[in-house]
Protein backbone atom coordinates (compact mmCIF):
# COMPACT_ATOMS: atom_id res chain seq x y z
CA UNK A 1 47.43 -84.38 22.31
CA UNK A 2 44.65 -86.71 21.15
CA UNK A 3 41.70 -84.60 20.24
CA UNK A 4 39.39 -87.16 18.06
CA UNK A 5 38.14 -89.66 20.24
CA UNK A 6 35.08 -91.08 21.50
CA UNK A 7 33.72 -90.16 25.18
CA UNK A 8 36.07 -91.70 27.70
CA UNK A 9 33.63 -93.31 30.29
CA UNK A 10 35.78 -96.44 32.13
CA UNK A 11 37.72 -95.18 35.07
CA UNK A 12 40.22 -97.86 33.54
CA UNK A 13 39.86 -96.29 30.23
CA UNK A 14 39.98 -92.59 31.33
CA UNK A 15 43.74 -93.48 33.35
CA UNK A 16 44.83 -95.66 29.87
CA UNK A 17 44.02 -92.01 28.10
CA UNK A 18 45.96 -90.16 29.98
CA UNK A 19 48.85 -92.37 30.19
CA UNK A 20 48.64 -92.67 26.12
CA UNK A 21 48.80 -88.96 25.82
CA UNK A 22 51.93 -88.36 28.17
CA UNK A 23 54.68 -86.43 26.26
CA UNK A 24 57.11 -89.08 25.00
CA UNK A 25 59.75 -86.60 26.74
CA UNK A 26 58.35 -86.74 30.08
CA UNK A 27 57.03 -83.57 32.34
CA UNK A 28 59.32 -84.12 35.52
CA UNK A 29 62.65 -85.69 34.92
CA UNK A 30 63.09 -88.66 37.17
CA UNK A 31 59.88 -88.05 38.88
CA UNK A 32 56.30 -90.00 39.14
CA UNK A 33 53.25 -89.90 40.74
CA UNK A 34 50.21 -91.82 41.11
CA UNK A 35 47.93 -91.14 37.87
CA UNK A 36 43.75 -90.85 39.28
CA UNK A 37 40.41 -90.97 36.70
CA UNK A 38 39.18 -87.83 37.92
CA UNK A 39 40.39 -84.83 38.55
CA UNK A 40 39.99 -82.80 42.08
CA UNK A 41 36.79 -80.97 42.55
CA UNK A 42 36.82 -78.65 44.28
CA UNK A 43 33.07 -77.50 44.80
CA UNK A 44 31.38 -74.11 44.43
CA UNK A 45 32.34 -72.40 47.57
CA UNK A 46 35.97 -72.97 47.48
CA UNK A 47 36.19 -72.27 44.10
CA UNK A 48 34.56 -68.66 44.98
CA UNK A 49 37.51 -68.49 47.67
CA UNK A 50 40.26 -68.77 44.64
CA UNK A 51 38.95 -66.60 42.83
CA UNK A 52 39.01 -63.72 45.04
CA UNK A 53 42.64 -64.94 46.63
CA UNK A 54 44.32 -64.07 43.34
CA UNK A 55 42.89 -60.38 43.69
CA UNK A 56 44.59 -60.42 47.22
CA UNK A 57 47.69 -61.70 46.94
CA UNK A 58 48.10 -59.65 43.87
CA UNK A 59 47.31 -56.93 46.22
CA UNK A 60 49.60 -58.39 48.68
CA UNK A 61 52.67 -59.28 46.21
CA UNK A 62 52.25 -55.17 45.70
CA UNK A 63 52.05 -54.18 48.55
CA UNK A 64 55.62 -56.24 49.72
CA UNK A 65 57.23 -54.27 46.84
CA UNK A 66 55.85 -50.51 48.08
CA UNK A 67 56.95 -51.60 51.62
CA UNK A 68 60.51 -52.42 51.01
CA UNK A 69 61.02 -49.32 48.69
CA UNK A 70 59.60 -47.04 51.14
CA UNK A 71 62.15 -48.98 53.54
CA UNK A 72 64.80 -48.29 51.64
CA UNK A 73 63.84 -44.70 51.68
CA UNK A 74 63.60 -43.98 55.06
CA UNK A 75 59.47 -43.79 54.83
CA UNK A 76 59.23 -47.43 56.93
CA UNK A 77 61.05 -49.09 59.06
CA UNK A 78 64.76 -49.83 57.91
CA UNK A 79 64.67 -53.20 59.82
CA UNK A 80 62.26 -54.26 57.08
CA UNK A 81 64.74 -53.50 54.19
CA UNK A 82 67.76 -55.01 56.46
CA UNK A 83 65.62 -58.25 56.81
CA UNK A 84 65.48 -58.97 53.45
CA UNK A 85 68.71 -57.71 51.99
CA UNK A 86 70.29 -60.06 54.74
CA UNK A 87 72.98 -62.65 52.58
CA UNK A 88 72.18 -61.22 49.43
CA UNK A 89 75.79 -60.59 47.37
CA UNK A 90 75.69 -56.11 47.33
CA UNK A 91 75.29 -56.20 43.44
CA UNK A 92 72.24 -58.22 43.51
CA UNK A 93 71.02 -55.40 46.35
CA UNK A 94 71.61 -52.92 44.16
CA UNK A 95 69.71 -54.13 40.79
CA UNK A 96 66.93 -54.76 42.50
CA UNK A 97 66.72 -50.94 43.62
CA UNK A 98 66.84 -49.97 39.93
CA UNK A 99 64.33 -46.97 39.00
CA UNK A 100 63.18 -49.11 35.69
CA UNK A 101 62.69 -51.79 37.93
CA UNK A 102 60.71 -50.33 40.43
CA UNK A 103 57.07 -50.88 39.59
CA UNK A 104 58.19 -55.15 38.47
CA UNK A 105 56.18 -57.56 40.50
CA UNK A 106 56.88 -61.39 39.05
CA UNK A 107 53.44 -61.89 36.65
CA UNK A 108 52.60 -65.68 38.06
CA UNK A 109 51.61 -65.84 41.84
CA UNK A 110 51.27 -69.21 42.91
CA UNK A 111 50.37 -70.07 46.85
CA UNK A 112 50.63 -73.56 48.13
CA UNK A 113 47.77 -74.27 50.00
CA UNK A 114 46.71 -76.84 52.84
CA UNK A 115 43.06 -77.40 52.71
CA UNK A 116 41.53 -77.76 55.95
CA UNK A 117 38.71 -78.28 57.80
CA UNK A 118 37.63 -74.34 58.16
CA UNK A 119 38.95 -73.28 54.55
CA UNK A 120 42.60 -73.21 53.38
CA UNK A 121 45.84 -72.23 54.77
CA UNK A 122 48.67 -70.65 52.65
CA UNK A 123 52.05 -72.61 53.62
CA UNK A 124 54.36 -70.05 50.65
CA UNK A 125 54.03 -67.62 48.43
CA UNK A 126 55.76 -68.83 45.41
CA UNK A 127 56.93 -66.13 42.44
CA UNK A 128 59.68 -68.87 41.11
CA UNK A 129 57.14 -71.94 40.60
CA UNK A 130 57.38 -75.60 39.57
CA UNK A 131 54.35 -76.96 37.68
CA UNK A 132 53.54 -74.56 35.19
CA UNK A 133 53.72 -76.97 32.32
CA UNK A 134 52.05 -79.87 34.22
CA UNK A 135 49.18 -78.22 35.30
CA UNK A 136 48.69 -76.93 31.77
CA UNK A 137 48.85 -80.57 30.04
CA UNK A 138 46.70 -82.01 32.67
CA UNK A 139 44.17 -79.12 32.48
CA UNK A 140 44.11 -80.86 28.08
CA UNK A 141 44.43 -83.94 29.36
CA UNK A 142 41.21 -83.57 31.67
CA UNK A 143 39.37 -81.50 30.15
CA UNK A 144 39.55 -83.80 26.52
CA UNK A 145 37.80 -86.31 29.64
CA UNK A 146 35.42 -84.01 29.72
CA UNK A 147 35.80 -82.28 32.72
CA UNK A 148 35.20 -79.02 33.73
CA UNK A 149 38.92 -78.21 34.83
CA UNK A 150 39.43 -74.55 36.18
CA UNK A 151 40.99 -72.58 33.87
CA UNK A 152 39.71 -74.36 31.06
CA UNK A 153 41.73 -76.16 28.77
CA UNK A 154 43.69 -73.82 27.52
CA UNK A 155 44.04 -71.59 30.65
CA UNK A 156 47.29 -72.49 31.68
CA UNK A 157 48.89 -71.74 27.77
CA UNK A 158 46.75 -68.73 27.77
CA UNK A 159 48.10 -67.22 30.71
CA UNK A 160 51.92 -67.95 30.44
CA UNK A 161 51.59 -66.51 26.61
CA UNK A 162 50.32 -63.70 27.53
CA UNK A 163 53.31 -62.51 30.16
CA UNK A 164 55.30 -63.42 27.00
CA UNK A 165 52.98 -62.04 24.15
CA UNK A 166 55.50 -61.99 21.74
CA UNK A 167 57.83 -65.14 22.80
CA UNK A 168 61.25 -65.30 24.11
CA UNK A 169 63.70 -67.55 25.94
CA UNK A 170 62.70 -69.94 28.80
CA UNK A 171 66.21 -69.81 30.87
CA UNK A 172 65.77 -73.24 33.22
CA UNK A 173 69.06 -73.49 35.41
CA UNK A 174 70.56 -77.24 36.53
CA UNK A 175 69.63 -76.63 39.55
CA UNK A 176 65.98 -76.82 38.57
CA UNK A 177 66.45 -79.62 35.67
CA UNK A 178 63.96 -81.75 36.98
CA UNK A 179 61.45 -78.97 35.55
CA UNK A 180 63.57 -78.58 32.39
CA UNK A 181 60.87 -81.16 30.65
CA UNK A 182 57.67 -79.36 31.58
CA UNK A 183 59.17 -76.01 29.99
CA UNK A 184 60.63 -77.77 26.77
CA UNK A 185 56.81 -79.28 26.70
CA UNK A 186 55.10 -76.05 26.96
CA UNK A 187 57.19 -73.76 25.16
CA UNK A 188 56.62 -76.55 22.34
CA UNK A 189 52.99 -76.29 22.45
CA UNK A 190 52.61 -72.52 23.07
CA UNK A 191 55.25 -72.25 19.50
CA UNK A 192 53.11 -75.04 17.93
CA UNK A 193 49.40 -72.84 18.46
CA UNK A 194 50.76 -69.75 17.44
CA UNK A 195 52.00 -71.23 14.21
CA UNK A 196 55.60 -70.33 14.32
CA UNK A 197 58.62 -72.80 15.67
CA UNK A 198 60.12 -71.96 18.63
CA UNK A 199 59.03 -68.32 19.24
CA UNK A 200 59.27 -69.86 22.76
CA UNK A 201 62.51 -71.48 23.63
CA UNK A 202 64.02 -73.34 26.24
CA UNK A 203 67.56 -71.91 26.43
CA UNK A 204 70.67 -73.06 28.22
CA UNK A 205 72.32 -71.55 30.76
CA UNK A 206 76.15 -72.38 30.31
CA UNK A 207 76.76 -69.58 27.72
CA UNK A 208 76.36 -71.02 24.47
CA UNK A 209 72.74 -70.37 24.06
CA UNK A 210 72.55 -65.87 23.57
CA UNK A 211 69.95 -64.16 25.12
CA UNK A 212 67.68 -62.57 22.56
CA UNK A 213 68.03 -59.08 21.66
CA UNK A 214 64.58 -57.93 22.95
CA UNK A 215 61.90 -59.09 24.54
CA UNK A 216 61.15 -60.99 27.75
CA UNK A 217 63.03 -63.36 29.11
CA UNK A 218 61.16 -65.99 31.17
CA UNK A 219 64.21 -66.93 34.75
CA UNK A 220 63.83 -70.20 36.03
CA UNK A 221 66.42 -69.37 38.21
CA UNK A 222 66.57 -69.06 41.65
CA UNK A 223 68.75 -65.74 42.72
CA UNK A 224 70.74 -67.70 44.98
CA UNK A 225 71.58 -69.90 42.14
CA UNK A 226 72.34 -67.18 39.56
CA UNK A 227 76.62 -66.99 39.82
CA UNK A 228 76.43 -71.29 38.93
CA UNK A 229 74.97 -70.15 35.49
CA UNK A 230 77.01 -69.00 33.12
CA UNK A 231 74.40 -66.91 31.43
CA UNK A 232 74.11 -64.78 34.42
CA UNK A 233 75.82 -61.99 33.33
CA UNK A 234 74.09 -61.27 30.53
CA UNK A 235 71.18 -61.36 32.21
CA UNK A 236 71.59 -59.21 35.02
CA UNK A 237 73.18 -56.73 32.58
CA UNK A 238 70.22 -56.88 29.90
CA UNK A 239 67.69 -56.15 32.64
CA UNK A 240 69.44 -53.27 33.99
CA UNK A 241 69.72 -51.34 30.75
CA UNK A 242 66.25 -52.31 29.94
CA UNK A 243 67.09 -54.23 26.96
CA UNK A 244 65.28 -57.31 28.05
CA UNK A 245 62.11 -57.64 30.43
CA UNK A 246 63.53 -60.33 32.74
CA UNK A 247 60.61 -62.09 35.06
CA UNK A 248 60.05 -63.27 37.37
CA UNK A 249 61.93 -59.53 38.23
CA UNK A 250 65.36 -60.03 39.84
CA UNK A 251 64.62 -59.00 42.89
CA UNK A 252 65.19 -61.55 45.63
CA UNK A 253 63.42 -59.91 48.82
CA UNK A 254 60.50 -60.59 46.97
CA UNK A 255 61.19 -64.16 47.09
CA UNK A 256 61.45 -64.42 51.34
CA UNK A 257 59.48 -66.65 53.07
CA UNK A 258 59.40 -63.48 55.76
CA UNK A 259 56.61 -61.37 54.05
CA UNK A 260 54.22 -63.60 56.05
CA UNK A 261 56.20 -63.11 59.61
CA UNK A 262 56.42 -58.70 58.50
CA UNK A 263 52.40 -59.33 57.53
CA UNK A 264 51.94 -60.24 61.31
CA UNK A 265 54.63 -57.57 63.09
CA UNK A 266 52.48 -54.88 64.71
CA UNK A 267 54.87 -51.72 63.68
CA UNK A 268 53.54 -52.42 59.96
CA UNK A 269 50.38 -53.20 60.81
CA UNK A 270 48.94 -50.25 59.96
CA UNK A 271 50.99 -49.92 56.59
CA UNK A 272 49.51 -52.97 55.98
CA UNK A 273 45.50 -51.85 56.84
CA UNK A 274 46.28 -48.99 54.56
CA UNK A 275 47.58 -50.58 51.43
CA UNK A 276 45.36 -53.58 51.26
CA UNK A 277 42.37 -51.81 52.53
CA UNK A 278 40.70 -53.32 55.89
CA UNK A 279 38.31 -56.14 54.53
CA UNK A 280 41.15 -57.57 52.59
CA UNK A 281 43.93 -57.25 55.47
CA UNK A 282 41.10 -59.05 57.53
CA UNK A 283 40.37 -62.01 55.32
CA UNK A 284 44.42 -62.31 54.50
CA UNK A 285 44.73 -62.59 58.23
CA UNK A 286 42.25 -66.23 57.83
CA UNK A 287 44.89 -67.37 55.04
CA UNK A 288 48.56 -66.44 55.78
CA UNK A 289 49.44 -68.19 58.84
CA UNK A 290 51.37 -66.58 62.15
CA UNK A 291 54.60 -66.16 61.37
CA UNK A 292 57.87 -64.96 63.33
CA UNK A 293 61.64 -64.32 62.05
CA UNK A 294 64.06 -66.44 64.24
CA UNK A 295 66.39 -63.00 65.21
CA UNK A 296 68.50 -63.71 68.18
CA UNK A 297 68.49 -59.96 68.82
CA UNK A 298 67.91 -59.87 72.72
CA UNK A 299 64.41 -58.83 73.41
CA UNK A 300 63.89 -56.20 76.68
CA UNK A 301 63.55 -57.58 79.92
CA UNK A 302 59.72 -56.63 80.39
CA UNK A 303 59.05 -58.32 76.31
CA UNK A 304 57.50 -61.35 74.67
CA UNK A 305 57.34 -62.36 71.20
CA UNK A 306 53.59 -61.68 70.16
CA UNK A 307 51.93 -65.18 69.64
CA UNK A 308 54.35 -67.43 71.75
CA UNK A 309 54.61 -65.45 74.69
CA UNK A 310 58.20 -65.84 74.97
CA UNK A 311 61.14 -63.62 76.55
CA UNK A 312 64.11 -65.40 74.38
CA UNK A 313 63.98 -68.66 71.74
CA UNK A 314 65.83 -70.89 74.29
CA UNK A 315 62.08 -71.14 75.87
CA UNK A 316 60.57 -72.25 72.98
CA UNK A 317 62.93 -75.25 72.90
CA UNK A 318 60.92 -76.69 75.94
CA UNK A 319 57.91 -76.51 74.88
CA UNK A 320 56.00 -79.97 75.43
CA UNK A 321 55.44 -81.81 71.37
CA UNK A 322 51.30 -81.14 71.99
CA UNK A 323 53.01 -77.18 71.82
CA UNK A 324 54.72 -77.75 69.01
CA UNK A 325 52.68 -77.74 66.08
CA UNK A 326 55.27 -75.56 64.47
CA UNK A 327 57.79 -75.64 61.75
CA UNK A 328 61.45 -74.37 60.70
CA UNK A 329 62.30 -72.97 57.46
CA UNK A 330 64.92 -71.00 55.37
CA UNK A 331 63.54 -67.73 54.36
CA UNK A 332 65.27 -67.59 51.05
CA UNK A 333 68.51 -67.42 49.38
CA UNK A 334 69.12 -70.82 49.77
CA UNK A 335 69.35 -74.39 47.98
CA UNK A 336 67.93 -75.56 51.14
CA UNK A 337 64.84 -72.99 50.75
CA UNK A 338 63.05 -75.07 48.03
CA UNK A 339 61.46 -78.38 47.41
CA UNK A 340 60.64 -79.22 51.41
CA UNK A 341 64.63 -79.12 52.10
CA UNK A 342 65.63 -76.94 55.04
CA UNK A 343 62.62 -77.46 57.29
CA UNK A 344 62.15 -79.06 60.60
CA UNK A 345 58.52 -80.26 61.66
CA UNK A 346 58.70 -79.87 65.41
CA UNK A 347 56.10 -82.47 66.31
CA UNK A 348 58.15 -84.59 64.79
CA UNK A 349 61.36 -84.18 66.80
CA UNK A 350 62.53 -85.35 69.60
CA UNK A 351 63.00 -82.91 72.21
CA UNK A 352 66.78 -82.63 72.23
CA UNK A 353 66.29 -82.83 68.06
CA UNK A 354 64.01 -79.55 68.22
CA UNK A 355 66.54 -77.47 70.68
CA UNK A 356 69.14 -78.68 68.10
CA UNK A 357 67.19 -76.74 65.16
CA UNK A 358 66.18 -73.67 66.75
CA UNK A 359 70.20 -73.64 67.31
CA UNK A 360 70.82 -73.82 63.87
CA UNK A 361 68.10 -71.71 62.80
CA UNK A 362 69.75 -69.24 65.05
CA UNK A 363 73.43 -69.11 64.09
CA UNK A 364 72.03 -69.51 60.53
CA UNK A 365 70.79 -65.56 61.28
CA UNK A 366 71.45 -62.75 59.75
CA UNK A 367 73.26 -64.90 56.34
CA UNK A 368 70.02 -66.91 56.05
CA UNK A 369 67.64 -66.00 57.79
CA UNK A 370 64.44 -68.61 59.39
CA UNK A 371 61.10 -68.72 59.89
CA UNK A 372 58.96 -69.89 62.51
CA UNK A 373 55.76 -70.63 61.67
CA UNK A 374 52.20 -72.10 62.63
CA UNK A 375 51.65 -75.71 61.45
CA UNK A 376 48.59 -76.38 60.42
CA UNK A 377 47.38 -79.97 59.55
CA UNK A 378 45.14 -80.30 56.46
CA UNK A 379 41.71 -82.38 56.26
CA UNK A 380 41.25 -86.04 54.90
CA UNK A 381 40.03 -86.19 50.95
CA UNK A 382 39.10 -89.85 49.76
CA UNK A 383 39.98 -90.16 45.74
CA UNK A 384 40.26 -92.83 43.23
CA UNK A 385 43.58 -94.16 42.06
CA UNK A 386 45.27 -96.27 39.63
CA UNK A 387 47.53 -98.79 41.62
CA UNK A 388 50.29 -99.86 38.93
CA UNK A 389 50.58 -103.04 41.11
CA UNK A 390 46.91 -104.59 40.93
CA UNK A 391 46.07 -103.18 37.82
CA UNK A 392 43.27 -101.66 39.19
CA UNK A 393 41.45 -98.88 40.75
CA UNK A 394 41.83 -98.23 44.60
CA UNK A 395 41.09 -94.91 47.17
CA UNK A 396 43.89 -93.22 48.52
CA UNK A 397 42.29 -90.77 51.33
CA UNK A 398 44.98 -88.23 51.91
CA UNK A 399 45.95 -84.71 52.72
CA UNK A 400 45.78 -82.10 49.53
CA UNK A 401 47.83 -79.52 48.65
CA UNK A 402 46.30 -76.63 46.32
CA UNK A 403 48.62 -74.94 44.07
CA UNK A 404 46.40 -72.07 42.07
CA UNK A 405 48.13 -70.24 39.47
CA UNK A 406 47.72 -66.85 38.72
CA UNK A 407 48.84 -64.85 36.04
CA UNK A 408 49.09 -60.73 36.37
CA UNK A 409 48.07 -59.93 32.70
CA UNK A 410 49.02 -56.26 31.45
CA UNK A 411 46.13 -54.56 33.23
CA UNK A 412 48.13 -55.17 36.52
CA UNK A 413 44.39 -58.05 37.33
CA UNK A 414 45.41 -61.46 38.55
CA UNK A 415 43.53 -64.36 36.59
CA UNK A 416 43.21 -67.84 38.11
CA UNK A 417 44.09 -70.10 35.06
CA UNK A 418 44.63 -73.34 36.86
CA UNK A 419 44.93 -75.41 40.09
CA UNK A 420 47.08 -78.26 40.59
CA UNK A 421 46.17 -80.32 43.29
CA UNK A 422 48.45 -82.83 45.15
CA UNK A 423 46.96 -85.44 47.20
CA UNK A 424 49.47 -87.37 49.69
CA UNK A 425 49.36 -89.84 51.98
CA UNK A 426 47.71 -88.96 55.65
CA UNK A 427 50.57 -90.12 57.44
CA UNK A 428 52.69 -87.39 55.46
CA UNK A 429 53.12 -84.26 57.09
CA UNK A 430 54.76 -82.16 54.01
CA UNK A 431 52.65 -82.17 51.30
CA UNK A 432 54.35 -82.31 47.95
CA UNK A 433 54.82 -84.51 45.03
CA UNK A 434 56.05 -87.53 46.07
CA UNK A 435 55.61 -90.99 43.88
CA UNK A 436 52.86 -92.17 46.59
CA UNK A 437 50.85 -89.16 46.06
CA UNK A 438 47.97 -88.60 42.81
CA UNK A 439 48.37 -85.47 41.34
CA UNK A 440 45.69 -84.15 39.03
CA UNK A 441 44.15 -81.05 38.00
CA UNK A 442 41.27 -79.10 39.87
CA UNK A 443 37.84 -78.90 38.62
CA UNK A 444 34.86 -76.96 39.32
């Protein structure tokens, strides 16, 4: 990173200094973006509304673990456990249910927000997250601009170091290569502040890299993708006799898309009052969006689902596209339940198209379970650009999705240490990174 230079002032010249500073090895393999002047501000008010988020979904992310031990145990619901055991291999199951495990919660929360016109909508939780190495160089990247990125310029380093205070292996599986570069970036410049090569380590997953003796190991692995790495073992093994801290923690109902469909069921709605306390259940119930579990399980003759005011899922296949502002995804578990794959946008179906993927979502139940939830279409942004093609600066006025990172330091407090923000195109309906779209850090 260039750190003795003049004040960039040029738009031109700003997007020329942060193209000169990109790692030589690249952040995302394969992957581009647009590349914007300024970074995303995000104004006083909603910057107020991130910071108190982290403190409730940290309060949340807790509260998900309590509930499915106390399912477990006979103290809620057994449904709840059943949910989210549902397709996981029996081993797995019973790891996760380890005493030294018990109190583990993964230490980065990251949401993916849809701004809109009344606030912000949370799409996912995400405990396995893309990113982390991105947002951190663009937070130096922006703020050696001179801008007042959240987090600050080291944020991002600060926070990943310290759910790793004393180093350790970075485990990034094939499966996830395309963020292999990001890691090997920031595991580089976290080694190369602290004075001491490699302390943090990208390590491969095929067996020939050990696992360290102690310490924590960082899993870039998803836990449907764990038996494809030959490290796995190990792993799974070292966490279980406590040798190693592995997080994020392997536990894999933590990692369901259904904690926001069991956030809206009404037999756990007063589990939920009680754990998060009432103002925060309130102001969760503005963010996380309705949600339902696709179960085929009949429902009683006098019954409707809560919400859609439906007797069985075959109705919901008629309703008119105006209804349908609605989408299909995989819970978990799944290659299909990252990266936008395995979802359906029902607007965007044609009528026999939608019936076909509430079938599938369907006979997909109880192995991998789906979600239904509320769509919810974000708000128009206007920002600057660098078109590759002119050679000059254009507005791209798009759709933006948030992704805040927080880290759970020691004292069990979520910190907000950056916010990546993605801004697409307004004719696309899934926000993510896509080559058409500017990503950039957020500012205050």
């Amino acid at each position: 990173m260039t750190t003795n230079h003049a004040p960039v002032r040029s738009p031109i010249d700003r997007v020329d200094f942060v193209r000169r500073n990109f790692p030589a090895e690249g952040l995302f393999a394969e992957k581009e973006w647009l590349l914007s002047p300024s970074s995303f501000p995000l104004g006083e008010k909603l910057d107020e509304q991130l910071e108190k988020l982290g403190y409730r979904l940290n309060l949340f992310q807790r509260a998900c673990n309590l509930l499915y031990q106390l399912s477990v145990k006979g103290k809620q619901p057994a449904w709840v456990a059943a949910y989210l055991d549902a397709g996981k291999p029996p081993e797995l199951v019973a790891l996760s249910r380890e005493r030294g495990l018990r109190d583990q919660v993964p230490r980065i929360v990251r949401p993916d927000l849809v701004l809109t016109d009344e606030g912000f909508v949370a799409a996912e939780l995400d405990s396995v997250p893309g990113g982390v190495g991105l947002t951190a160089w663009l937070n130096q990247t922006y703020a050696a601009l001179g801008d007042d990125v959240v987090g600050g310029a080291e944020g991002m380093l600060d926070g990943f170091a310290g759910i790793m205070p004393d180093g350790g292996a970075i485990l990034v599986s094939d499966e996830a290569a395309t963020y292999r570069p990001e890691m090997v970036w920031l595991a580089a410049r976290l080694s190369q502040r602290a004075g001491v090569e490699r302390k943090w380590r990208v390590a491969r997953t095929d067996g020939t890299d050990p696992l360290p003796e102690s310490g924590t190991v960082y899993r870039f692995i998803e836990h449907f993708d764990l038996p494809n790495n030959a490290i796995a073992p190990a792993v799974l093994e070292a966490a279980r006799t406590g040798r190693l801290t592995v997080t994020p923690p392997l536990k894999p109902y933590l990692e369901e898309k259904m904690w926001f469909a069991l956030f809206w069921m009404r037999p756990l709605r007063e589990f939920w009052r009680r754990e998060l306390g009432e103002r925060q259940w309130l102001e969760l119930q503005k963010v996380i969006p309705q949600t339902w579990i696709v179960d085929p399980t009949p429902l009683p003759h006098h019954s409707v689902i809560p919400g859609l005011d439906i007797q069985s899922w075959n109705e919901l296949g008629e309703f008119s596209q105006r209804k349908r502002e609605l989408i299909l995804k995989i819970s978990g578990f799944s290659e299909l339940a990252w990266g936008s794959r395995g979802v359906d946008m029902a607007a965007d179906l044609p009528q026999h198209e939608w019936r076909a993927a509430i079938a599938r979502a369907l006979a997909r139940f109880p192995k991998n379970p789906v979600i239904l939830q509320q769509f919810h279409k974000g708000r128009l942004f206007d920002h600057p650009y660098f078109d590759p093609r002119s050679g000059g600066l254009k507005t791209l006025r798009g759709r933006v999705r948030l992704c805040p990172y927080y880290f759970i330091g020691e004292d069990g407090n979520a910190s907000l240490r950056g916010a990546l923000a993605t801004i697409c195109p307004a004719d696309k309906k899934l926000l993510h990174g896509m080559k058409d779209a500017i990503i950039v850090p957020s500012s205050r």
